[in-house]
N, C-alpha and C. Protein backbone atom coordinates (compact mmCIF):
# COMPACT_ATOMS: atom_id res chain seq x y z
N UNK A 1 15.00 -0.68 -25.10
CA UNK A 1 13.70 -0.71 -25.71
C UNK A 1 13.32 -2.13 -26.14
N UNK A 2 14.39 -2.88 -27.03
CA UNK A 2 13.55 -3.80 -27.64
C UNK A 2 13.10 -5.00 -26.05
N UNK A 3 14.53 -4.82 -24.80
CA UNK A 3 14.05 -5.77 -23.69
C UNK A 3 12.80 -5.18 -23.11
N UNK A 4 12.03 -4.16 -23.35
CA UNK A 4 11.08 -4.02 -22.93
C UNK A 4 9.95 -4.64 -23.55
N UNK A 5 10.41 -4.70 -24.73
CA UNK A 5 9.34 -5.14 -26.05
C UNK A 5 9.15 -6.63 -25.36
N UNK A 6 10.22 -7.24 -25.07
CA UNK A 6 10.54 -8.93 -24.72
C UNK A 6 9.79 -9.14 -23.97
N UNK A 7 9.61 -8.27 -22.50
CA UNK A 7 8.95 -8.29 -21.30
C UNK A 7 7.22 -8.50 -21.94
N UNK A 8 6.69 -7.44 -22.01
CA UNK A 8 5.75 -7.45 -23.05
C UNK A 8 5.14 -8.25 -23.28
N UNK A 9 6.09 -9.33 -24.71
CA UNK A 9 5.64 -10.14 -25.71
C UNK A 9 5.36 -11.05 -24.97
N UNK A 10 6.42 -11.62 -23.58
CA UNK A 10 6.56 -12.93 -23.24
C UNK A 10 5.15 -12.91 -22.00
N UNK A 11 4.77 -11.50 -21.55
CA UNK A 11 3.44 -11.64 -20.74
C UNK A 11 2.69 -12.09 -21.16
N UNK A 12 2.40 -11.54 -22.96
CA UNK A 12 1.09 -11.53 -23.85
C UNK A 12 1.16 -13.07 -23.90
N UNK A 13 2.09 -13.99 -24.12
CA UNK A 13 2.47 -15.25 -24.93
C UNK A 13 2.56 -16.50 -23.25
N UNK A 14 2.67 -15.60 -22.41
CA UNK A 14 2.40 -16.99 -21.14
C UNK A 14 0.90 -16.60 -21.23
N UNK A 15 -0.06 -16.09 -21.72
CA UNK A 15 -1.62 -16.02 -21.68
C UNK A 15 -1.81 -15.50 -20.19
N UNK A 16 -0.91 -14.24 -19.50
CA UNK A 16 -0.77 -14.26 -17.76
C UNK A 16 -3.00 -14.00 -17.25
N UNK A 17 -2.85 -14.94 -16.64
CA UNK A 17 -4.48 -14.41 -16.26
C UNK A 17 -4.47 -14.07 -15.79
N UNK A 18 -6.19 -13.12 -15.20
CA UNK A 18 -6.64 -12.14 -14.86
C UNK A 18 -6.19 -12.40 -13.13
N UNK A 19 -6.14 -13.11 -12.48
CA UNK A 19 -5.49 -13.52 -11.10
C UNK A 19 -4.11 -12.69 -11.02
N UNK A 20 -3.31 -12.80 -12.31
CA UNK A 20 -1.69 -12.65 -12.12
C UNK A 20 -1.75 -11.09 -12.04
N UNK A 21 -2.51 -10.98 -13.01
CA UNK A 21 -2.69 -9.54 -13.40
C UNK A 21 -3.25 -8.30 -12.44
N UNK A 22 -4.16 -9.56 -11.63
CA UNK A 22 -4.88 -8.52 -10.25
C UNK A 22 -3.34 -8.46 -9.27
N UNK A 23 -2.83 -9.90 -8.72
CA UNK A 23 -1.97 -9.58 -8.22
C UNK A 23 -0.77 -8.53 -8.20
N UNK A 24 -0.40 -8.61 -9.48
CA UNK A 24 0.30 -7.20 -9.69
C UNK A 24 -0.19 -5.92 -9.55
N UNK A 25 -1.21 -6.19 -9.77
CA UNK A 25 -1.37 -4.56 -9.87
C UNK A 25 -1.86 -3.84 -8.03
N UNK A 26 -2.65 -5.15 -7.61
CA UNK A 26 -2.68 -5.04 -6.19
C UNK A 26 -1.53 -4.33 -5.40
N UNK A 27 -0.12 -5.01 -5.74
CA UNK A 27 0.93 -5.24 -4.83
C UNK A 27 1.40 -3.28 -5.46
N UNK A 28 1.41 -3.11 -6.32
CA UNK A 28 1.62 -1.89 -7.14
C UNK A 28 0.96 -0.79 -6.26
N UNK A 29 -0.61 -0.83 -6.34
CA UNK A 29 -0.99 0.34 -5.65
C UNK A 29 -1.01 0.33 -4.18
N UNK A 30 -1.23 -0.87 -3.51
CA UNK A 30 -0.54 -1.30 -2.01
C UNK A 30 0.95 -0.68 -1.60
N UNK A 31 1.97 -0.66 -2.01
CA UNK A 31 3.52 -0.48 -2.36
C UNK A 31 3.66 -1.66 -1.09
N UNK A 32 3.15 -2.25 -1.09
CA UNK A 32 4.14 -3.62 -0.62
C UNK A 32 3.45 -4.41 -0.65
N UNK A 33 3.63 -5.97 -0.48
CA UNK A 33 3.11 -7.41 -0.92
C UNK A 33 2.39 -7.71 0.11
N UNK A 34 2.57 -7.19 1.79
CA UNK A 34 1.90 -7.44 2.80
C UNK A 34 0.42 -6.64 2.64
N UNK A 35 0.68 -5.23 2.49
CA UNK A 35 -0.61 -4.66 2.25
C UNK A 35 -1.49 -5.11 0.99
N UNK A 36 -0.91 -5.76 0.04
CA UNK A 36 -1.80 -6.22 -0.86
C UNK A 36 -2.49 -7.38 -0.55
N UNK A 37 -1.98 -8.43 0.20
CA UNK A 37 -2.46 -9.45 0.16
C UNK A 37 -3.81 -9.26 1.13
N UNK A 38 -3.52 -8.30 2.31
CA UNK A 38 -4.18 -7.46 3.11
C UNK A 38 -5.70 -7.42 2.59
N UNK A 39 -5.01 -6.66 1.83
CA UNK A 39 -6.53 -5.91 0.62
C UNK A 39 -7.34 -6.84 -0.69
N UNK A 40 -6.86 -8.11 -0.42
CA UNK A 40 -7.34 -9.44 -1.45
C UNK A 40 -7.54 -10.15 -0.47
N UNK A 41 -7.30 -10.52 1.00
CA UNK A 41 -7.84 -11.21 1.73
C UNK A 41 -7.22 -12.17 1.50
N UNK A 42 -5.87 -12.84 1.17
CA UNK A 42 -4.58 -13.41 1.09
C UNK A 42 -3.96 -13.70 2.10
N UNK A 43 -3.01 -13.88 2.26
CA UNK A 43 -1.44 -14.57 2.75
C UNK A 43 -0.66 -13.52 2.06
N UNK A 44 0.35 -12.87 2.85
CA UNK A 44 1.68 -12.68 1.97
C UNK A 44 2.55 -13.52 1.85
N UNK A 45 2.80 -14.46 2.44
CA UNK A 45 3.42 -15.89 1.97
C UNK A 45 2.73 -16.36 0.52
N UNK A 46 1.62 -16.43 0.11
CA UNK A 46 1.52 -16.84 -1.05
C UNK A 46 1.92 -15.90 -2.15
N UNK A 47 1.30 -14.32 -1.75
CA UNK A 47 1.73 -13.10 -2.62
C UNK A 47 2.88 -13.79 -3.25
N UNK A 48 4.01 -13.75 -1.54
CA UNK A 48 5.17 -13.75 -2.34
C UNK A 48 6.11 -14.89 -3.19
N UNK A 49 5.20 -15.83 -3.54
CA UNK A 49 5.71 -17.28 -3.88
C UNK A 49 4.99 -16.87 -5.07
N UNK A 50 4.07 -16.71 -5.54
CA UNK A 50 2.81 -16.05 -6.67
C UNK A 50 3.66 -14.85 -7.46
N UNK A 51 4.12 -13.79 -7.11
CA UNK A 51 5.57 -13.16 -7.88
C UNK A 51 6.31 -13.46 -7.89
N UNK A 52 7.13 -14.75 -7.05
CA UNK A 52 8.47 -15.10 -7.40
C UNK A 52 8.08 -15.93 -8.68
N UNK A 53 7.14 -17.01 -9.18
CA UNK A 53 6.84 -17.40 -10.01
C UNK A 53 6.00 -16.74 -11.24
N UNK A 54 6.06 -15.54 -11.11
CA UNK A 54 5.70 -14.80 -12.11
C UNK A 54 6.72 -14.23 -12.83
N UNK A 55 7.84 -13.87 -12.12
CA UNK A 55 8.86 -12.93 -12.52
C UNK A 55 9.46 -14.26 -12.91
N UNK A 56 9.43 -15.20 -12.64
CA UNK A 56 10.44 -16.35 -13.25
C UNK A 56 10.08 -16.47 -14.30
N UNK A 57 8.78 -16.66 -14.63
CA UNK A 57 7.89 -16.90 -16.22
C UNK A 57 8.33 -16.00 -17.41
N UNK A 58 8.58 -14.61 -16.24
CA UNK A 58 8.57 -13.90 -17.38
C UNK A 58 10.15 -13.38 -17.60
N UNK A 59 11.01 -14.08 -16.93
CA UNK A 59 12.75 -13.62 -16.42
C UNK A 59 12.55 -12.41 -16.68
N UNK A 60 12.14 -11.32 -15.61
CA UNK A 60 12.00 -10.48 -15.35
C UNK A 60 11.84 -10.11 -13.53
N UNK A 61 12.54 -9.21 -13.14
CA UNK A 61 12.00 -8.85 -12.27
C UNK A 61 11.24 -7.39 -11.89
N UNK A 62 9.73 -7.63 -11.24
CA UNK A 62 9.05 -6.40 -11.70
C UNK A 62 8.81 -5.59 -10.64
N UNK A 63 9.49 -5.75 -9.65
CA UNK A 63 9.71 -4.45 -8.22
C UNK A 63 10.84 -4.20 -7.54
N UNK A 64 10.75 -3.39 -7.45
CA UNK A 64 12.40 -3.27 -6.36
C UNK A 64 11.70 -3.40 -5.03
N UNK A 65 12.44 -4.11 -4.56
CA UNK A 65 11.90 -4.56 -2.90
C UNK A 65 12.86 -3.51 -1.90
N UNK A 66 12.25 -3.22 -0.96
CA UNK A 66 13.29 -2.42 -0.03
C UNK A 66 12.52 -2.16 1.94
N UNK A 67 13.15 -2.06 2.72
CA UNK A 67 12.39 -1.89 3.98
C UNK A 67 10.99 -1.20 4.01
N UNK A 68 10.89 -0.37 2.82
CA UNK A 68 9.72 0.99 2.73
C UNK A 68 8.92 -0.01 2.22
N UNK A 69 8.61 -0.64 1.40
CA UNK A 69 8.20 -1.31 0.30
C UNK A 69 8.48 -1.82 -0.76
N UNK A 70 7.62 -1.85 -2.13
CA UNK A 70 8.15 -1.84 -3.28
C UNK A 70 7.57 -1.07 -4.32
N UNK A 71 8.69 -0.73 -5.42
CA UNK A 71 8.29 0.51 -6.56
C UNK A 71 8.27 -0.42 -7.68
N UNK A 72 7.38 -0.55 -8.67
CA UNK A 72 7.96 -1.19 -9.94
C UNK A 72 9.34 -1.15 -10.36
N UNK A 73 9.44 -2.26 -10.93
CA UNK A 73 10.86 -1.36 -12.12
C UNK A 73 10.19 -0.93 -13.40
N UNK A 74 11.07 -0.65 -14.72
CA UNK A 74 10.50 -0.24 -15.83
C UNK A 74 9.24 -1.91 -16.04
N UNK A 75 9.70 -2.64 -16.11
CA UNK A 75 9.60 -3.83 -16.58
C UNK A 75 8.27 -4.03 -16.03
N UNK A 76 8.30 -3.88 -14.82
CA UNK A 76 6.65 -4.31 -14.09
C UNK A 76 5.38 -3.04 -14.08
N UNK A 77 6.25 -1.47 -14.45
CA UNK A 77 5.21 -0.84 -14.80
C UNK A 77 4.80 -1.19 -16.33
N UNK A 78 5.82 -1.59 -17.34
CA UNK A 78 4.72 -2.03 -18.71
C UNK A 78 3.97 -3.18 -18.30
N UNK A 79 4.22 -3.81 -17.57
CA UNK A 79 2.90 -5.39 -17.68
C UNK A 79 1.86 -4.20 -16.65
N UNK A 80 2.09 -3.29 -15.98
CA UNK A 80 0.92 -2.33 -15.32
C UNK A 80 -0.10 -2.04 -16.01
N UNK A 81 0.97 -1.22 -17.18
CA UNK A 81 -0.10 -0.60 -17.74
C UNK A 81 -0.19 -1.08 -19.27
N UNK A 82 -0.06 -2.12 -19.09
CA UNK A 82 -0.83 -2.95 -20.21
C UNK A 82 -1.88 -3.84 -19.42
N UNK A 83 -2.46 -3.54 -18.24
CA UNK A 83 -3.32 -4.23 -17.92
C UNK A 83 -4.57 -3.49 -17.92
């Protein structure tokens, strides 16, 4: 609980903007980084340089990656749905 709280605090406290915030949530209802970038009219090369430096910000990592796609973890559905 309280590392969830951490996750959280440290989103609220990097000020993540409304860009970071679309991106996530894009890649979320997409279930993968290719179809999101797809649907923003992107690169998934940037997607995926744009979450590797997000999840660094926030030392967190907020999807499980796998051949299917990706699912949040706990961690990336609270910055979800705190958006």
């Amino acid at each position: 609980m309280a590392a969830d709280a951490a996750i959280i605090n440290e989103a609220g406290k990097m000020g993540m903007r409304s860009g970071q915030v679309e991106l996530i949530v894009a890649i979320a209802d997409a279930g993968s980084l290719g179809g999101a970038a797809k649907a923003l009219g992107r690169s998934q090369p940037a997607f995926t340089v744009a979450l590797k430096r997000i999840e660094e910000d926030l030392g967190a990592q907020l999807f499980h990656h796998s051949a299917q796609g990706v699912i949040p973890t706990p961690e990336g559905q609270k910055v979800i749905d705190r958006s």
